[in-house]
C-alpha atoms as a PDB file:
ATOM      1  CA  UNK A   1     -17.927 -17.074 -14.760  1.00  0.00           C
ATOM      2  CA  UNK A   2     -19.927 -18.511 -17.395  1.00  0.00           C
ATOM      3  CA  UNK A   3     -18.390 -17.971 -20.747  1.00  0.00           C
ATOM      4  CA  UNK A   4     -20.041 -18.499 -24.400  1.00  0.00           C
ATOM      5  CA  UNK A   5     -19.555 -17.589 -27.986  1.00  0.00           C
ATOM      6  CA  UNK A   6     -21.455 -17.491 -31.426  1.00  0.00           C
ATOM      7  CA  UNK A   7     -20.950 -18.975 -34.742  1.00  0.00           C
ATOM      8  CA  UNK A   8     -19.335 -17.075 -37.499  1.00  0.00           C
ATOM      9  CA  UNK A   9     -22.674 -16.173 -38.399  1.00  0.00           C
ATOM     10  CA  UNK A  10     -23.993 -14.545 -35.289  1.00  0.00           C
ATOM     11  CA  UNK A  11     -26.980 -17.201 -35.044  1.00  0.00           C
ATOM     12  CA  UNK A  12     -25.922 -19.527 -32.468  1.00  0.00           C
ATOM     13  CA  UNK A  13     -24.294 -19.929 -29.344  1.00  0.00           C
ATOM     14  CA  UNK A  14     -22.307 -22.408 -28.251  1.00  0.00           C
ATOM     15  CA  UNK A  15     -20.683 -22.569 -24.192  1.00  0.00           C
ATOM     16  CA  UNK A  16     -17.386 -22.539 -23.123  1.00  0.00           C
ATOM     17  CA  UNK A  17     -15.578 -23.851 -20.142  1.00  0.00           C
ATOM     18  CA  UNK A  18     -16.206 -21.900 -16.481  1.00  0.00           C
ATOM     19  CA  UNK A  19     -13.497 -19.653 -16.360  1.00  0.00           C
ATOM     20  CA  UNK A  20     -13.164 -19.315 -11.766  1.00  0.00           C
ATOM     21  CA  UNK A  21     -12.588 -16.090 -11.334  1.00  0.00           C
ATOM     22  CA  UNK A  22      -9.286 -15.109 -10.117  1.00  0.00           C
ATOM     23  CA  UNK A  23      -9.475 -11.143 -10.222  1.00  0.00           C
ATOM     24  CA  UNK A  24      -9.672  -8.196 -12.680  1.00  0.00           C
ATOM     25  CA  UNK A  25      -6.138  -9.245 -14.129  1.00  0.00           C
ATOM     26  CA  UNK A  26      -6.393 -12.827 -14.699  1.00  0.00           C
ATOM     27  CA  UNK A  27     -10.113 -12.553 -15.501  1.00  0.00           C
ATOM     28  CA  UNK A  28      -8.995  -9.976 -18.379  1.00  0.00           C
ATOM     29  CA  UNK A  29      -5.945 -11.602 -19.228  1.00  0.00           C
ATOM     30  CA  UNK A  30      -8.655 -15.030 -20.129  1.00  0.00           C
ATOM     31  CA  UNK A  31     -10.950 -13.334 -21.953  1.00  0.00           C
ATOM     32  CA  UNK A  32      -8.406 -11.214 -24.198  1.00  0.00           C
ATOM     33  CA  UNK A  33      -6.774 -14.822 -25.064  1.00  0.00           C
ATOM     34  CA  UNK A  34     -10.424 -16.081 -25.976  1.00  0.00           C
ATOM     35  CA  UNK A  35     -11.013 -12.888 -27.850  1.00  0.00           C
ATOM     36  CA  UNK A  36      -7.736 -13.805 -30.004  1.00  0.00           C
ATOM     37  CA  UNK A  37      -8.696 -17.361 -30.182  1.00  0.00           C
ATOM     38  CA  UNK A  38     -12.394 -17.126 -31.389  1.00  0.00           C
ATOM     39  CA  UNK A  39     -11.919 -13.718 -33.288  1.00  0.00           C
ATOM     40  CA  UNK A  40     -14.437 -11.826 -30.724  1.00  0.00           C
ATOM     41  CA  UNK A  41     -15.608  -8.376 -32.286  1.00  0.00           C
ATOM     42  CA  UNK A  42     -18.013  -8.007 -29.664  1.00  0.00           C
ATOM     43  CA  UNK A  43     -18.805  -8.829 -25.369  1.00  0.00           C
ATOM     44  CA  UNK A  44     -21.959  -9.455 -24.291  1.00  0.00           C
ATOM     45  CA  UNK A  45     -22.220  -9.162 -20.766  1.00  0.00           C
ATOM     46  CA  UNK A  46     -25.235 -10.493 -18.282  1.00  0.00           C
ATOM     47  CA  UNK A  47     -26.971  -7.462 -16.888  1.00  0.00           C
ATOM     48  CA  UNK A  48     -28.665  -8.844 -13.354  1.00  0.00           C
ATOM     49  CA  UNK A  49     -31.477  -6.381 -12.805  1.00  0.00           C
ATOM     50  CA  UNK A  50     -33.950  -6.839 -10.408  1.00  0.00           C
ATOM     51  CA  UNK A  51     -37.680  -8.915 -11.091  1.00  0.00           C
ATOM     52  CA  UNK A  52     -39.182  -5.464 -11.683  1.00  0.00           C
ATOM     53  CA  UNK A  53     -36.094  -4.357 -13.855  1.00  0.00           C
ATOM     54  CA  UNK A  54     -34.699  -1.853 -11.228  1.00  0.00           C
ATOM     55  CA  UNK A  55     -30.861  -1.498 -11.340  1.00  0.00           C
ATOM     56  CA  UNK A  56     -29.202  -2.647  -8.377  1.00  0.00           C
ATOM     57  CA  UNK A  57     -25.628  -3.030  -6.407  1.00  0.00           C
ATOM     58  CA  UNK A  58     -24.874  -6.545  -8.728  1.00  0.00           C
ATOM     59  CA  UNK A  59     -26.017  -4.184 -11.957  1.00  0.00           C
ATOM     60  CA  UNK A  60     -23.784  -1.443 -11.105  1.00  0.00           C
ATOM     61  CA  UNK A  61     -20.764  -4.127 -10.709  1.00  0.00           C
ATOM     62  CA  UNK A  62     -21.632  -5.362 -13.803  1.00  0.00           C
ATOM     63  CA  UNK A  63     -21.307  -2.404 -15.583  1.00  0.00           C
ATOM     64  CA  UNK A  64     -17.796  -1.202 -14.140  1.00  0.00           C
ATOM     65  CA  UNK A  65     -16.944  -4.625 -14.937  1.00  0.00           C
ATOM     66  CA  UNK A  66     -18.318  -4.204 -18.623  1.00  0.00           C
ATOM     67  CA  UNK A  67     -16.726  -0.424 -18.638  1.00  0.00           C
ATOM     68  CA  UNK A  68     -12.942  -1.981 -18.032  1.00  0.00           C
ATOM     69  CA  UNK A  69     -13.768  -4.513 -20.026  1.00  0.00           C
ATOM     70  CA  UNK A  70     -14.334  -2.826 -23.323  1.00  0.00           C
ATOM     71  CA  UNK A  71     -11.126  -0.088 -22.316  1.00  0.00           C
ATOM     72  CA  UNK A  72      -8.965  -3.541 -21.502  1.00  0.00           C
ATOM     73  CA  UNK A  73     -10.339  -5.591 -24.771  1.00  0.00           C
ATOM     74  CA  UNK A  74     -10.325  -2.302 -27.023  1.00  0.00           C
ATOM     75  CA  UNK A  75     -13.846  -4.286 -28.045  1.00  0.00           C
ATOM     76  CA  UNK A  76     -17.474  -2.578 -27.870  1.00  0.00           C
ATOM     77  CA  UNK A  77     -19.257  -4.449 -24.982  1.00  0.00           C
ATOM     78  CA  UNK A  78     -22.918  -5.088 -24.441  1.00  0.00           C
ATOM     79  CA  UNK A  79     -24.755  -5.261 -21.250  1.00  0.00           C
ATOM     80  CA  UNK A  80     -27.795  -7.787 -21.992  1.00  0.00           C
ATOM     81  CA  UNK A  81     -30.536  -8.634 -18.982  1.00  0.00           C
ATOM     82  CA  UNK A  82     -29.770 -11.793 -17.373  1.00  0.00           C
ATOM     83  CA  UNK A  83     -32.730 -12.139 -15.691  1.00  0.00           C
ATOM     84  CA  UNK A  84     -34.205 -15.604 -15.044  1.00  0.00           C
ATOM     85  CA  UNK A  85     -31.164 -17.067 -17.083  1.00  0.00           C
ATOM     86  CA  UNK A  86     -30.035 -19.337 -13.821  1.00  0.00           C
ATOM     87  CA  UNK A  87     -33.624 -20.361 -13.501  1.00  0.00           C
ATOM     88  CA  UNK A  88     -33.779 -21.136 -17.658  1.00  0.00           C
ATOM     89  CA  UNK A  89     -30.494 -23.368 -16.971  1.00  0.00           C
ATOM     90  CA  UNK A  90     -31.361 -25.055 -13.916  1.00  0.00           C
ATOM     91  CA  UNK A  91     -34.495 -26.072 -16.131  1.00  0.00           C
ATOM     92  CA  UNK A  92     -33.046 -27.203 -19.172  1.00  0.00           C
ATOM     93  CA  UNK A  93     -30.906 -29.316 -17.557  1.00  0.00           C
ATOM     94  CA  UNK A  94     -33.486 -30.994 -15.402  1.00  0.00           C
ATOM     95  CA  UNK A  95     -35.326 -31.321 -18.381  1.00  0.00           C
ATOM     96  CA  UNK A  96     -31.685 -32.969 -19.613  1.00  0.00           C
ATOM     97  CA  UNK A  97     -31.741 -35.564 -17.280  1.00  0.00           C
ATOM     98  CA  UNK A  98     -28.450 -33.879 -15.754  1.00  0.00           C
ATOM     99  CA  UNK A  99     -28.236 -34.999 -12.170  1.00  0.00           C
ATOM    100  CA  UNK A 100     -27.401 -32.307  -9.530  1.00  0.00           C
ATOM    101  CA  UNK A 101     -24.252 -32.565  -8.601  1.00  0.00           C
ATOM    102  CA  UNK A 102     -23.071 -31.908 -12.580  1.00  0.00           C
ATOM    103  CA  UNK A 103     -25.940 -29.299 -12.804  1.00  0.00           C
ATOM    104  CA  UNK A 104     -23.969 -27.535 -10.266  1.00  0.00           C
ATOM    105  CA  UNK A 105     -21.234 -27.436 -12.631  1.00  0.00           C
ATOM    106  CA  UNK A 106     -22.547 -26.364 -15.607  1.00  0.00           C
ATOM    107  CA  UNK A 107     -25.415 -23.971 -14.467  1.00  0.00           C
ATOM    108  CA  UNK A 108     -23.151 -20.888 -15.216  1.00  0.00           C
ATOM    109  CA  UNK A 109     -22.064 -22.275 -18.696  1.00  0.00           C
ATOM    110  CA  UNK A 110     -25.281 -22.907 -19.781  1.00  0.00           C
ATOM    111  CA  UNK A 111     -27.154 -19.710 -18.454  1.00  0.00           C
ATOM    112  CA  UNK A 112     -23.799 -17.528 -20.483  1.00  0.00           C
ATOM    113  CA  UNK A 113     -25.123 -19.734 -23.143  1.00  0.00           C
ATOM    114  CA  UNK A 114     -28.869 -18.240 -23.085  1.00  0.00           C
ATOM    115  CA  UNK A 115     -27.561 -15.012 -22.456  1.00  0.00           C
ATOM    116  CA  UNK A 116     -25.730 -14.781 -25.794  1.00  0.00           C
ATOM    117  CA  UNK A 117     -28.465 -16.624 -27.731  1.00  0.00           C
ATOM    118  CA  UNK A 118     -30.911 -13.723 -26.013  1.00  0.00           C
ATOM    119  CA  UNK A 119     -28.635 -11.262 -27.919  1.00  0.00           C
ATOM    120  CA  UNK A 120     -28.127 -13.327 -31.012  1.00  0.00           C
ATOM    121  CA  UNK A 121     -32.222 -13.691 -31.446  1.00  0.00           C
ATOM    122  CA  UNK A 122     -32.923  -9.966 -30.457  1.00  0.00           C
ATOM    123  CA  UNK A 123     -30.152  -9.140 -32.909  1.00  0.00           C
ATOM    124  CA  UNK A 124     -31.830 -11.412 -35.908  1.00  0.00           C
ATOM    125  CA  UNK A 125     -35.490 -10.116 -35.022  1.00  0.00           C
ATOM    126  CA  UNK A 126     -34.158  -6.167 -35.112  1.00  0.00           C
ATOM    127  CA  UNK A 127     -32.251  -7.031 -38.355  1.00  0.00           C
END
């Protein structure tokens, strides 16, 4: 799972380490200790809709995930479209120089990282 967070000022993110998902418990019991650590007010969770934008079997995950999430965390969570975020990664890390074997490792970092910015920069441009 690809993990990120913003600046104090809600204007940049900046990635985390992977968390490997270990089920609902674990994964919550993680993310409420880096809620605590960063001071977290607010989840954004990727939304994977389809090309076209049609909600799918991975969307509807998603957003039970997202649902327990925000009654677990006590914390208002946001589903944002992921779409073409692996692609955007995959990219910028080419573009990086990152070989593939490391690219492997920190596609889902970086893609939790454009995710987040995605809602930081909607979040700036609809004041």
């Amino acid at each position: 799972m690809g993990l990120a967070v913003s600046d104090d000022l809600m204007i940049t993110a900046q990635p985390l380490p992977t968390w490997r998902r270990m089920g609902r418990r674990s994964d919550f019991a993680h993310l409420g200790d880096l809620v605590e650590k960063w001071g977290v007010h607010q989840v954004v969770v990727g939304y994977p809709r389809h090309l076209g934008g049609e909600v799918g079997e991975q969307a509807a995950g998603a957003q039970k995930f997202a649902e327990e999430l925000e009654h677990t965390l006590g914390l208002p969570v946001v589903l944002w479209d992921e779409r073409y975020s692996t692609v955007a990664a995959d990219r910028t890390l080419i573009e990086a120089g990152v070989r593939r074997k490391r690219r492997q490792q920190m596609r889902d970092s970086v893609a939790a990282l454009l995710i987040l910015q995605g809602y930081l920069d909607r979040r700036q441009r609809d004041g």
